[in-house]
C-alpha atoms as a PDB file:
ATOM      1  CA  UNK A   1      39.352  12.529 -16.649  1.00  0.00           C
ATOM      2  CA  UNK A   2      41.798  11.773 -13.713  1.00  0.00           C
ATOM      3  CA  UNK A   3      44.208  10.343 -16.544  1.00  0.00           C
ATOM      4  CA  UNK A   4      43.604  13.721 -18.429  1.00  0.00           C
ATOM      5  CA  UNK A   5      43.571  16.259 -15.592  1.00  0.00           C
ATOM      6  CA  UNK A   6      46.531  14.177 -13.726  1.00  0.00           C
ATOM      7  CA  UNK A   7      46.194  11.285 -11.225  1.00  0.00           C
ATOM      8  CA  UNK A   8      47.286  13.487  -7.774  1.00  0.00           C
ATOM      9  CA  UNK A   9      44.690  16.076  -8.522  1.00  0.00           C
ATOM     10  CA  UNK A  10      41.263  14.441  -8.944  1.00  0.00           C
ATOM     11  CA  UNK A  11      39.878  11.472  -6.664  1.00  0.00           C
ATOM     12  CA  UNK A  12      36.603   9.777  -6.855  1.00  0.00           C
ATOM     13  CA  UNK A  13      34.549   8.034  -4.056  1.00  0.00           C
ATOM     14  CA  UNK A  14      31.449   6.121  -3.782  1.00  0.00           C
ATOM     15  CA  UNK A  15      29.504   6.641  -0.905  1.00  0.00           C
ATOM     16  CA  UNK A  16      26.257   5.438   0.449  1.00  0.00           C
ATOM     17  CA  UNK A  17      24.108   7.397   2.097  1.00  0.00           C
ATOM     18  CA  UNK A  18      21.897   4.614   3.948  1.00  0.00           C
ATOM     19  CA  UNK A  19      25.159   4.196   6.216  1.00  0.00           C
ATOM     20  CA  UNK A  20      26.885   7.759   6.328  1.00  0.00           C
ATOM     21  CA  UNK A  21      25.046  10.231   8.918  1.00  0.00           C
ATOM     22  CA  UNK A  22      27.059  12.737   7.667  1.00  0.00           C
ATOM     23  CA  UNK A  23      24.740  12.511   4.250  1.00  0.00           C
ATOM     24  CA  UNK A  24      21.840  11.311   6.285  1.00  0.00           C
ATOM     25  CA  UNK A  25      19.643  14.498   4.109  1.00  0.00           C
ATOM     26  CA  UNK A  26      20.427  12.409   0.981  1.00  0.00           C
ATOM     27  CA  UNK A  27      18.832   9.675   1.922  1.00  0.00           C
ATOM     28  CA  UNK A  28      15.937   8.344   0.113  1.00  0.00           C
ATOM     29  CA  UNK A  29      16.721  10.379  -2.971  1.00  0.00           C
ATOM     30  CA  UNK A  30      16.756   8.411  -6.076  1.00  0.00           C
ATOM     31  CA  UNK A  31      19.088  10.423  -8.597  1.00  0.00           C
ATOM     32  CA  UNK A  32      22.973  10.277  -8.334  1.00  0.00           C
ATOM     33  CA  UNK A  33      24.370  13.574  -6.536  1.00  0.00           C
ATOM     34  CA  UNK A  34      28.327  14.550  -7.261  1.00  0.00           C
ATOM     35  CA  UNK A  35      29.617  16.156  -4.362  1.00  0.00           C
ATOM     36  CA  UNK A  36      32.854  18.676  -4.923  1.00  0.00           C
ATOM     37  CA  UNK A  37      34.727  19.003  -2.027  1.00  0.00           C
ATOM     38  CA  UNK A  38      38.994  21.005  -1.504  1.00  0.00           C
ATOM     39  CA  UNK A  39      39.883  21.193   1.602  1.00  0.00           C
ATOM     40  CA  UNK A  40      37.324  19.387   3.387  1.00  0.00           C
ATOM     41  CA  UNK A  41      34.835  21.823   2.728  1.00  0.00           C
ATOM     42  CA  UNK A  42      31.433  21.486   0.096  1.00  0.00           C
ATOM     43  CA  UNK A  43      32.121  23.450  -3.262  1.00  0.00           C
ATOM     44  CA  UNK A  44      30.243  22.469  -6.125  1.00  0.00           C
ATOM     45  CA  UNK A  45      27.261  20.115  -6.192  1.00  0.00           C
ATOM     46  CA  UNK A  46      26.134  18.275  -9.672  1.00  0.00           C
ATOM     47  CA  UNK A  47      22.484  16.142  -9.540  1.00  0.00           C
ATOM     48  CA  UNK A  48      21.858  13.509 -12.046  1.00  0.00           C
ATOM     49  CA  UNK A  49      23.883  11.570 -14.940  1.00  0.00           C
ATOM     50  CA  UNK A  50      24.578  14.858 -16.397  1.00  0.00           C
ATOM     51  CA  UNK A  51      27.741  13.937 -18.095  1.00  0.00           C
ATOM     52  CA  UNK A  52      28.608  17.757 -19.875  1.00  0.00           C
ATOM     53  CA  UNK A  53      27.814  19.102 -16.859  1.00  0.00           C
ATOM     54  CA  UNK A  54      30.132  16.639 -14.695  1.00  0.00           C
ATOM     55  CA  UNK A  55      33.249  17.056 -17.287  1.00  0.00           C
ATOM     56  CA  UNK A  56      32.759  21.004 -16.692  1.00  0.00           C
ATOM     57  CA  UNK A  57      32.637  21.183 -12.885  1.00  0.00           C
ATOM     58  CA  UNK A  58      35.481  19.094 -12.582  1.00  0.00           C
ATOM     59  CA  UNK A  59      37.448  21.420 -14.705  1.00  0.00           C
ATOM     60  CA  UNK A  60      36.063  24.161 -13.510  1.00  0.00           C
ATOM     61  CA  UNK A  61      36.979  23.191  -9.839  1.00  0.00           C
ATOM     62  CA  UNK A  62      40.452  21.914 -11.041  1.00  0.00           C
ATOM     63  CA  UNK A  63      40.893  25.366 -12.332  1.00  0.00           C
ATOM     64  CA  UNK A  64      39.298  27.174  -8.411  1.00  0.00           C
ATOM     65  CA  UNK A  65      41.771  24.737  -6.985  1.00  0.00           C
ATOM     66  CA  UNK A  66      44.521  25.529  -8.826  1.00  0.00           C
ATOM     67  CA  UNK A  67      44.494  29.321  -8.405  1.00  0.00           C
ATOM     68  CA  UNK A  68      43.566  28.560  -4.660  1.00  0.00           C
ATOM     69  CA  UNK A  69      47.325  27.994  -4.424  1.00  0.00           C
ATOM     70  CA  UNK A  70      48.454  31.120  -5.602  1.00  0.00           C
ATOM     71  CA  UNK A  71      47.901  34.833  -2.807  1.00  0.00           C
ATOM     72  CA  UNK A  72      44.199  35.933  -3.464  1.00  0.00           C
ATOM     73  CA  UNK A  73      41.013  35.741  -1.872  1.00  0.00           C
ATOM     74  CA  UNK A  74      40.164  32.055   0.181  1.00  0.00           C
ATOM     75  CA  UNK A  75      37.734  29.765  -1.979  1.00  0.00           C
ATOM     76  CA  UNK A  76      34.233  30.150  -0.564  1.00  0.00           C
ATOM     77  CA  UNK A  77      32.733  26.275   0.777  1.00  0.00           C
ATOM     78  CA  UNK A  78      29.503  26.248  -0.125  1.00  0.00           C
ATOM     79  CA  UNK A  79      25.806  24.401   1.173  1.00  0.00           C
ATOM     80  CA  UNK A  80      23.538  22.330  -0.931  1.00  0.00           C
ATOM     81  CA  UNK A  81      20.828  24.869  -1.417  1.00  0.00           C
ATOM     82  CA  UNK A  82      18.347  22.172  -2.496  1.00  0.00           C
ATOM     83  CA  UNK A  83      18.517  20.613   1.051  1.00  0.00           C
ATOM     84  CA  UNK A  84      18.704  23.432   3.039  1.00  0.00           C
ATOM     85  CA  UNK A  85      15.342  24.381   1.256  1.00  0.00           C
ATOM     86  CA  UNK A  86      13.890  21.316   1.983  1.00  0.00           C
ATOM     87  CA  UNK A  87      15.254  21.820   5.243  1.00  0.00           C
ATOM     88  CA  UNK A  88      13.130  25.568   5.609  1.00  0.00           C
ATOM     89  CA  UNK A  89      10.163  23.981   3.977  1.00  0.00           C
ATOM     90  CA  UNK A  90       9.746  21.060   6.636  1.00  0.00           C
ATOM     91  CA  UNK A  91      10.792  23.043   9.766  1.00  0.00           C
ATOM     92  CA  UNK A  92       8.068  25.277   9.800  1.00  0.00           C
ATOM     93  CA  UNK A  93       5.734  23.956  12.541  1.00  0.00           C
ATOM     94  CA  UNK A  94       3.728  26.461  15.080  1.00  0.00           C
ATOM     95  CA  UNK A  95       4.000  26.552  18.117  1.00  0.00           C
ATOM     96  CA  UNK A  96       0.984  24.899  19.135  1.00  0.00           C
ATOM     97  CA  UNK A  97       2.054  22.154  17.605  1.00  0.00           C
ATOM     98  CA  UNK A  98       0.087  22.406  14.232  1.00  0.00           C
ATOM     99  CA  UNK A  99       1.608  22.450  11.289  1.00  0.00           C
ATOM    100  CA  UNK A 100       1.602  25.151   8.871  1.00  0.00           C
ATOM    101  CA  UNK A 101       1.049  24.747   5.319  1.00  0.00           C
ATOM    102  CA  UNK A 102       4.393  23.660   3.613  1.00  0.00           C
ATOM    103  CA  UNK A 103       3.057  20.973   0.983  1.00  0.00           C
ATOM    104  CA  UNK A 104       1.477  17.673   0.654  1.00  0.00           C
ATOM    105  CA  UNK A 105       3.885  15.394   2.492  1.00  0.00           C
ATOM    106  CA  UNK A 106       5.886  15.688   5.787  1.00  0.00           C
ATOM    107  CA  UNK A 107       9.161  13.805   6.391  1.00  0.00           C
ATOM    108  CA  UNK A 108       9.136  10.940   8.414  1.00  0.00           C
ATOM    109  CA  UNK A 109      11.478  12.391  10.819  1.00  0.00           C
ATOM    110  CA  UNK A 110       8.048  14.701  11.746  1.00  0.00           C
ATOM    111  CA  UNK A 111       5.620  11.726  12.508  1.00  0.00           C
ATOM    112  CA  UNK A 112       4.475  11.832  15.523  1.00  0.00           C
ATOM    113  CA  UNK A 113       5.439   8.341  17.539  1.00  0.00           C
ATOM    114  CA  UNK A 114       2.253   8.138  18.681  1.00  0.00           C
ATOM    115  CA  UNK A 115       0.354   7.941  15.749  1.00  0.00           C
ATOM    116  CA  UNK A 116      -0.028   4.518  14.527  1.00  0.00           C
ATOM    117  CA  UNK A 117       0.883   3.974  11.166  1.00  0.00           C
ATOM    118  CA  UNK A 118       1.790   1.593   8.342  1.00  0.00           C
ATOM    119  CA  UNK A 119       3.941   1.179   4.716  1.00  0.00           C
ATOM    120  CA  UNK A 120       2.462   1.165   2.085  1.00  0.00           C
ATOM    121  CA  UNK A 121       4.591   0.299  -1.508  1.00  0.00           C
ATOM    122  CA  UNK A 122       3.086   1.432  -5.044  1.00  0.00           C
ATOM    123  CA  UNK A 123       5.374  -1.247  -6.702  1.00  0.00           C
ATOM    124  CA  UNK A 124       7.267  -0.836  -9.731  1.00  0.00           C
ATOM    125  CA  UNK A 125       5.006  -2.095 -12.101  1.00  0.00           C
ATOM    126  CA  UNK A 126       2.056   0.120 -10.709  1.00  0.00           C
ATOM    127  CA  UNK A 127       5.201   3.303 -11.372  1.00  0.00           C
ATOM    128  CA  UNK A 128       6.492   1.712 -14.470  1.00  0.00           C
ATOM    129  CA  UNK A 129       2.459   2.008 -15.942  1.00  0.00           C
ATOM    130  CA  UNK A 130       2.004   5.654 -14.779  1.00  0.00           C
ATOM    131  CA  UNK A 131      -0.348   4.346 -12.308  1.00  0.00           C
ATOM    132  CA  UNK A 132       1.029   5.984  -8.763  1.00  0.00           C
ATOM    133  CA  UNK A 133      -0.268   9.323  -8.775  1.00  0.00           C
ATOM    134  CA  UNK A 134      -3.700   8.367  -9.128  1.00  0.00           C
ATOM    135  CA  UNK A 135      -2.928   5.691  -6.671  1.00  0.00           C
ATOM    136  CA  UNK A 136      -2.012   7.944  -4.230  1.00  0.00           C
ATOM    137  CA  UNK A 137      -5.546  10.196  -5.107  1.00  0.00           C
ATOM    138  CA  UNK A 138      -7.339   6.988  -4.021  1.00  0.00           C
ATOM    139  CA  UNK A 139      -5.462   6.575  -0.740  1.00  0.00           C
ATOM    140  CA  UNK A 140      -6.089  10.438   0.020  1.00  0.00           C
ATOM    141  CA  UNK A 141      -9.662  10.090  -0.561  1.00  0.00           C
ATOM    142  CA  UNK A 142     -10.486   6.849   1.054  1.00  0.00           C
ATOM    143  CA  UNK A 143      -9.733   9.117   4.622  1.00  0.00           C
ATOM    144  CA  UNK A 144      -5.963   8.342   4.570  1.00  0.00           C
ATOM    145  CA  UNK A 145      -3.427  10.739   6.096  1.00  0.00           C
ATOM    146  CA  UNK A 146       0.135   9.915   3.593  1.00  0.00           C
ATOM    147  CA  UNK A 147       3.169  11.359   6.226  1.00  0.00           C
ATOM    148  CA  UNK A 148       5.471  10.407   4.079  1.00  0.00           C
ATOM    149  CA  UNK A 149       5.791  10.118  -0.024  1.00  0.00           C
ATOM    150  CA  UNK A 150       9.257   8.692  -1.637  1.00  0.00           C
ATOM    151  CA  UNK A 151      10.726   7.225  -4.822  1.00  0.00           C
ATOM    152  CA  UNK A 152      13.261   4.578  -4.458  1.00  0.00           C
ATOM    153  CA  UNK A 153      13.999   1.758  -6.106  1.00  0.00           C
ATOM    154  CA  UNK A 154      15.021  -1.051  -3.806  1.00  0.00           C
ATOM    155  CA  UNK A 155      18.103  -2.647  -3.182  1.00  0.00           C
ATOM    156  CA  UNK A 156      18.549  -6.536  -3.709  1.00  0.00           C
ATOM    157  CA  UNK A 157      19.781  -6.802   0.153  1.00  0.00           C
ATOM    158  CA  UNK A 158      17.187  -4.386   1.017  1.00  0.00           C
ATOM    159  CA  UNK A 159      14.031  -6.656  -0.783  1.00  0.00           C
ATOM    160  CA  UNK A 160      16.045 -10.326   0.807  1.00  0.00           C
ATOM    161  CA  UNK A 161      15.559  -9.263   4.116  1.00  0.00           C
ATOM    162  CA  UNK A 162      12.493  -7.315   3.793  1.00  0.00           C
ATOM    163  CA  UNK A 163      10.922 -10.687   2.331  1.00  0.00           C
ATOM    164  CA  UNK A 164      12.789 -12.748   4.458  1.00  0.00           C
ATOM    165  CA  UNK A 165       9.820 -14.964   5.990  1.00  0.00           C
ATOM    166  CA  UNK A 166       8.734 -15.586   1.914  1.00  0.00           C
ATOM    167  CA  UNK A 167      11.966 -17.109   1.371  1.00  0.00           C
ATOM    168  CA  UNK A 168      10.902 -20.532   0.876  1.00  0.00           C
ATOM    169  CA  UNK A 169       7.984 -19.869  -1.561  1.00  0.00           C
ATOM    170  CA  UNK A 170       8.892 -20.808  -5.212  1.00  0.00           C
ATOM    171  CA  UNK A 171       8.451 -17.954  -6.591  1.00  0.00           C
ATOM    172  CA  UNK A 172      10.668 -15.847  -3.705  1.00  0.00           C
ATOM    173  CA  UNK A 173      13.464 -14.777  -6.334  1.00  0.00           C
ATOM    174  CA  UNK A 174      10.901 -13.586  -9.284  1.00  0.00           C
ATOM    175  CA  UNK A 175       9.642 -11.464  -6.221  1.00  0.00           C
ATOM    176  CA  UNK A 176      13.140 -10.010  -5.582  1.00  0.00           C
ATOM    177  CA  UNK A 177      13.794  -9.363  -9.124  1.00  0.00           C
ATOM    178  CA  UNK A 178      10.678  -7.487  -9.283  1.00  0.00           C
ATOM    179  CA  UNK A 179      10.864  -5.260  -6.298  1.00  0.00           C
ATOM    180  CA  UNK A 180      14.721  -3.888  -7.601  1.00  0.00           C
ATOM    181  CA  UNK A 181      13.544  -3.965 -11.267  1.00  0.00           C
ATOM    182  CA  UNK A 182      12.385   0.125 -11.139  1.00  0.00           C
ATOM    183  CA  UNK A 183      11.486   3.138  -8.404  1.00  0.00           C
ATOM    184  CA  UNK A 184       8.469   2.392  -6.054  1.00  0.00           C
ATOM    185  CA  UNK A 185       6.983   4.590  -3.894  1.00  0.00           C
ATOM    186  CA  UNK A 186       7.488   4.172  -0.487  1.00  0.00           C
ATOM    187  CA  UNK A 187       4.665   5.578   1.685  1.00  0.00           C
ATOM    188  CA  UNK A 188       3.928   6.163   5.465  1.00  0.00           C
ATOM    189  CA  UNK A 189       0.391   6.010   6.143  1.00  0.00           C
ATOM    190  CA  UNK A 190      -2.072   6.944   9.208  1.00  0.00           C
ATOM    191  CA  UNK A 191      -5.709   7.740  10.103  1.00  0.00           C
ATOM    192  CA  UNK A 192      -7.601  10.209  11.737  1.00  0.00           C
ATOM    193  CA  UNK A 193      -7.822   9.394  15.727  1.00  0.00           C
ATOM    194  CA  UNK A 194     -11.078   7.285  16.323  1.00  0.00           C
ATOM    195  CA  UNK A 195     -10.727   5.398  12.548  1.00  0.00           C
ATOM    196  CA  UNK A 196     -10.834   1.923  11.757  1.00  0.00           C
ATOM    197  CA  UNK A 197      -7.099   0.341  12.683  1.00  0.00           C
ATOM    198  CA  UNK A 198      -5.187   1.552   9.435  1.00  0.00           C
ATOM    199  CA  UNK A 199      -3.067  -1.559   9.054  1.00  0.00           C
ATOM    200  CA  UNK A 200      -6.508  -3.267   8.817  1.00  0.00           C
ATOM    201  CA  UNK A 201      -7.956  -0.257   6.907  1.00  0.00           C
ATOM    202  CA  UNK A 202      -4.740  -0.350   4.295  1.00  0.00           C
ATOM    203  CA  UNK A 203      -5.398  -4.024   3.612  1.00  0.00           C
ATOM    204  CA  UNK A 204      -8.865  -3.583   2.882  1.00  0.00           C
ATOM    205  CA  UNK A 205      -8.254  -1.391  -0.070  1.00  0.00           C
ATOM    206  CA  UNK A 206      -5.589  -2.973  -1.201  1.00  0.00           C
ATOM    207  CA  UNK A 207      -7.729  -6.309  -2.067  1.00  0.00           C
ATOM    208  CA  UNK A 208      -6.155 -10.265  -2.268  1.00  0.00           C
ATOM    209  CA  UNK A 209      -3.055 -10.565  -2.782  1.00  0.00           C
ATOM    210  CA  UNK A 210      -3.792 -12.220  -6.381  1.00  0.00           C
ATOM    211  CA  UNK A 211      -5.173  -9.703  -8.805  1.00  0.00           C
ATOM    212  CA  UNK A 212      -7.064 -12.211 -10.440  1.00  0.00           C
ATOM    213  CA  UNK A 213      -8.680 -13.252  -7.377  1.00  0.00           C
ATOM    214  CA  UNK A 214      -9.334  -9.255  -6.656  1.00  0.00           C
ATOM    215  CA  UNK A 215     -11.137  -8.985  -9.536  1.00  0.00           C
ATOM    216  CA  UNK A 216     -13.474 -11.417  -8.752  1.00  0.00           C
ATOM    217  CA  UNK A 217     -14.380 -10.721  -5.064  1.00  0.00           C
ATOM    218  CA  UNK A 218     -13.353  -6.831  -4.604  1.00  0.00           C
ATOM    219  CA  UNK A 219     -13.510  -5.364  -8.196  1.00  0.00           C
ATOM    220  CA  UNK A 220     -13.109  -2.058  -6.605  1.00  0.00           C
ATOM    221  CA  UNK A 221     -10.040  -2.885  -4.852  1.00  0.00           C
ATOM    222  CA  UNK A 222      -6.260  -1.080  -5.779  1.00  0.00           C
ATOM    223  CA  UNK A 223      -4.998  -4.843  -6.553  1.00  0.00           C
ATOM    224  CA  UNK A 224      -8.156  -5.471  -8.838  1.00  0.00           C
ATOM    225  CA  UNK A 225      -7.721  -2.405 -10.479  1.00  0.00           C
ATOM    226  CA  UNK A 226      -3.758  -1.897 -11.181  1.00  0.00           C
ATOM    227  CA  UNK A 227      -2.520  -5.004 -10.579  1.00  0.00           C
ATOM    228  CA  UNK A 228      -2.035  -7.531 -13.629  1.00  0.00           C
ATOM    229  CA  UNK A 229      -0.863 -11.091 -12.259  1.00  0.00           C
ATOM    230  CA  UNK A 230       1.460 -12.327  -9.753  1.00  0.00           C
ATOM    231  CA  UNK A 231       3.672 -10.856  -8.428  1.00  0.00           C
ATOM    232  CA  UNK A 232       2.596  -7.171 -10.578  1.00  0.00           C
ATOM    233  CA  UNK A 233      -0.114  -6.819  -8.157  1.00  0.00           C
ATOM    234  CA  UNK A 234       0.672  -2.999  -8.040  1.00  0.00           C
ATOM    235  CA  UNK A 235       0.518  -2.481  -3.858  1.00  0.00           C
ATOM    236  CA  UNK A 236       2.817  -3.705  -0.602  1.00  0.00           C
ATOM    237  CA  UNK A 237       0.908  -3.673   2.542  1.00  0.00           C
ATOM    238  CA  UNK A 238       1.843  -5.014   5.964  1.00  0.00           C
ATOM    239  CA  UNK A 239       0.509  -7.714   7.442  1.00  0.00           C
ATOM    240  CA  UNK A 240      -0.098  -6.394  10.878  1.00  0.00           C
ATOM    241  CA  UNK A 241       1.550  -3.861  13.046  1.00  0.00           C
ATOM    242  CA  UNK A 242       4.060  -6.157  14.446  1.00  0.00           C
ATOM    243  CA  UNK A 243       5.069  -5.981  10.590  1.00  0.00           C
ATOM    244  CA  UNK A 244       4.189  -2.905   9.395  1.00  0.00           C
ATOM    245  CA  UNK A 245       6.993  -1.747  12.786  1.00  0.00           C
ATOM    246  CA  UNK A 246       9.455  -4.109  11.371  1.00  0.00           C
ATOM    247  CA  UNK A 247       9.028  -2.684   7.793  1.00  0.00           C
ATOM    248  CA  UNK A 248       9.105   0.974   8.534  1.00  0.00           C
ATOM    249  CA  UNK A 249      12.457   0.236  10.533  1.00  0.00           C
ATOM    250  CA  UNK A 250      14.197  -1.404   7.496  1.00  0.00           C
ATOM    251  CA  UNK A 251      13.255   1.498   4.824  1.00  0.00           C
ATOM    252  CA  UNK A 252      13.011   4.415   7.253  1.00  0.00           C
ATOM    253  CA  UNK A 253      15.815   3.822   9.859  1.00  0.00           C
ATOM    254  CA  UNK A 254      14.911   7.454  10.930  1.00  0.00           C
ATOM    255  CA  UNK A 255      11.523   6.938  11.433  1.00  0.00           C
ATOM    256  CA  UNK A 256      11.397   7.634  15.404  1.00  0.00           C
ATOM    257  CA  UNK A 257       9.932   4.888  17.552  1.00  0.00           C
ATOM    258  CA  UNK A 258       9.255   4.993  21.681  1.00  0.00           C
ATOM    259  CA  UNK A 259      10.516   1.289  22.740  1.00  0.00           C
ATOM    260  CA  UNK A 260       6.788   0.804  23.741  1.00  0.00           C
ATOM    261  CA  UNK A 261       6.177   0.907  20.075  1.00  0.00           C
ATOM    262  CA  UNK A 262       9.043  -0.796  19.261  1.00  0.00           C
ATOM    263  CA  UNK A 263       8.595  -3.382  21.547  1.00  0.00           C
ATOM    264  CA  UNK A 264      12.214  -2.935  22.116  1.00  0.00           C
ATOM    265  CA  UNK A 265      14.077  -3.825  25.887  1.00  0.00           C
ATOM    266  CA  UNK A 266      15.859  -1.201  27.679  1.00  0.00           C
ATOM    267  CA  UNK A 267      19.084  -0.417  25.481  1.00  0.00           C
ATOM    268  CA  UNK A 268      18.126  -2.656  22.232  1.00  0.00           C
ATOM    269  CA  UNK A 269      18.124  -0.926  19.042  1.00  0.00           C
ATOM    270  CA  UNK A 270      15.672  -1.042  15.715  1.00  0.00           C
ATOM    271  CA  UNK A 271      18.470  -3.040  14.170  1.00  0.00           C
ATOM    272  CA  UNK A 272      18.541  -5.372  16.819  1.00  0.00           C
ATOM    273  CA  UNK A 273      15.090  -5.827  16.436  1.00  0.00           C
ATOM    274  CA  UNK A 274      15.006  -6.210  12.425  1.00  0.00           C
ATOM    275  CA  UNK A 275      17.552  -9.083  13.529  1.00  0.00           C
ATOM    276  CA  UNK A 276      16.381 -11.470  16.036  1.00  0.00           C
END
């Protein structure tokens, strides 16, 4: 299209959203969003491979653009409407410090540091058999409170250093492979104040690690259940909360921590702390 429309009047770039805070709203969204901007400003905004659509909004803009130039009215800039009502949806808290009804899910910008919580992943083969939703019924009714609900599907670099201490097993790089293979969901989960220690409690549903082994000692176990054999045993969970801190850092760098909970010294940052 740029050879088409002319090289000096249409540019592409890629961006990534995980280190941009400018797109820090896109984050965590897995479809491909087009982003029009003249003159520095948002005009047009195309979700999804939707190649028809692209070739049109391109032209169309080209066109905007073009008669920009000439006396007339200024071209309007524009706001993603689809985040700002996001945006509306999630904001809505009372003052009391309850929230209102707006949906199932919060973001995880809303948790509250001092709940304690941990990650739980519905892995891509659980997603890839149509198995998450009622996954996510069973973690609802066994007394679980999900903050936070997205599909992603993992980055290579992401699933290396979120398996880092595995990285000597044998079968490390089937692992890898698997993680990045399709979406998971990537959950943040907590318990009502008073419950059993939901790290612990997580675990316990989830069953051993081996399917085949979850069959045999905790056939009513999410692993005994979904899972099929290693590594498609359908659920992530963290070891203990020293992980499950570690883990929520990586995959939700927004996720607010105090440094008590972070364990982090005066003036050291989460990604400090995913390092050493």
């Amino acid at each position: 299209m740029r050879m088409e429309v002319g090289l000096d009047l249409l540019h592409f770039a890629l961006a990534e959203a995980d280190y941009l805070d400018v797109l820090e709203k896109y984050r965590g969204k897995c479809e491909p969003t087009f982003l029009f901007y003249a003159g520095g400003e948002l005009v047009a905004v195309v979700r999804g491979a939707n190649v028809p659509q692209l070739q049109s909004t391109i032209r169309d803009q080209l066109a905007a653009a073009a008669s920009a130039l000439s006396p007339g009215p200024e071209r309007k800039a524009i706001r993603d409407e689809a985040l700002a009502e996001e945006g509306e949806c999630f904001s809505r808290v009372k003052d009391d410090g309850e929230d209102e009804d707006v949906g199932e899910f919060r973001t995880s910008e809303q948790v509250s540091s001092g709940k304690t919580c941990t990650l739980a992943i519905i892995k891509p083969d659980a997603v890839m058999h149509g198995n998450s939703e009622e996954i996510v019924m069973k973690i609802q009714e066994t007394g679980f409170d999900i903050l936070t609900n997205e599909e992603r599907t993992m980055t290579e670099a992401e699933m290396r250093l979120f398996y880092q201490h595995r990285a000597g097993e044998e079968a490390f790089e089937q692992l890898i492979h698997h993680m990045c293979s399709g979406p998971s969901h990537l959950l943040i989960l907590t318990r009502t104040e008073g419950a059993e220690d939901v790290v612990t409690a997580w675990r316990s549903i989830m069953g051993p690690c081996d399917p085949d082994v979850a069959r045999r000692e905790q056939p009513d176990s999410l692993r005994a259940q979904y899972g099929t054999v290693m590594p498609f045993n359908a659920v992530h969970g963290s070891q203990d909360a020293a992980a499950a801190r570690r883990e929520l850092l990586l995959l939700f760098p927004s996720f607010k921590f105090s440094e008590e909970e972070t364990g982090a010294a005066p003036g050291k940052s989460p990604k400090q702390i995913l390092a050493s």
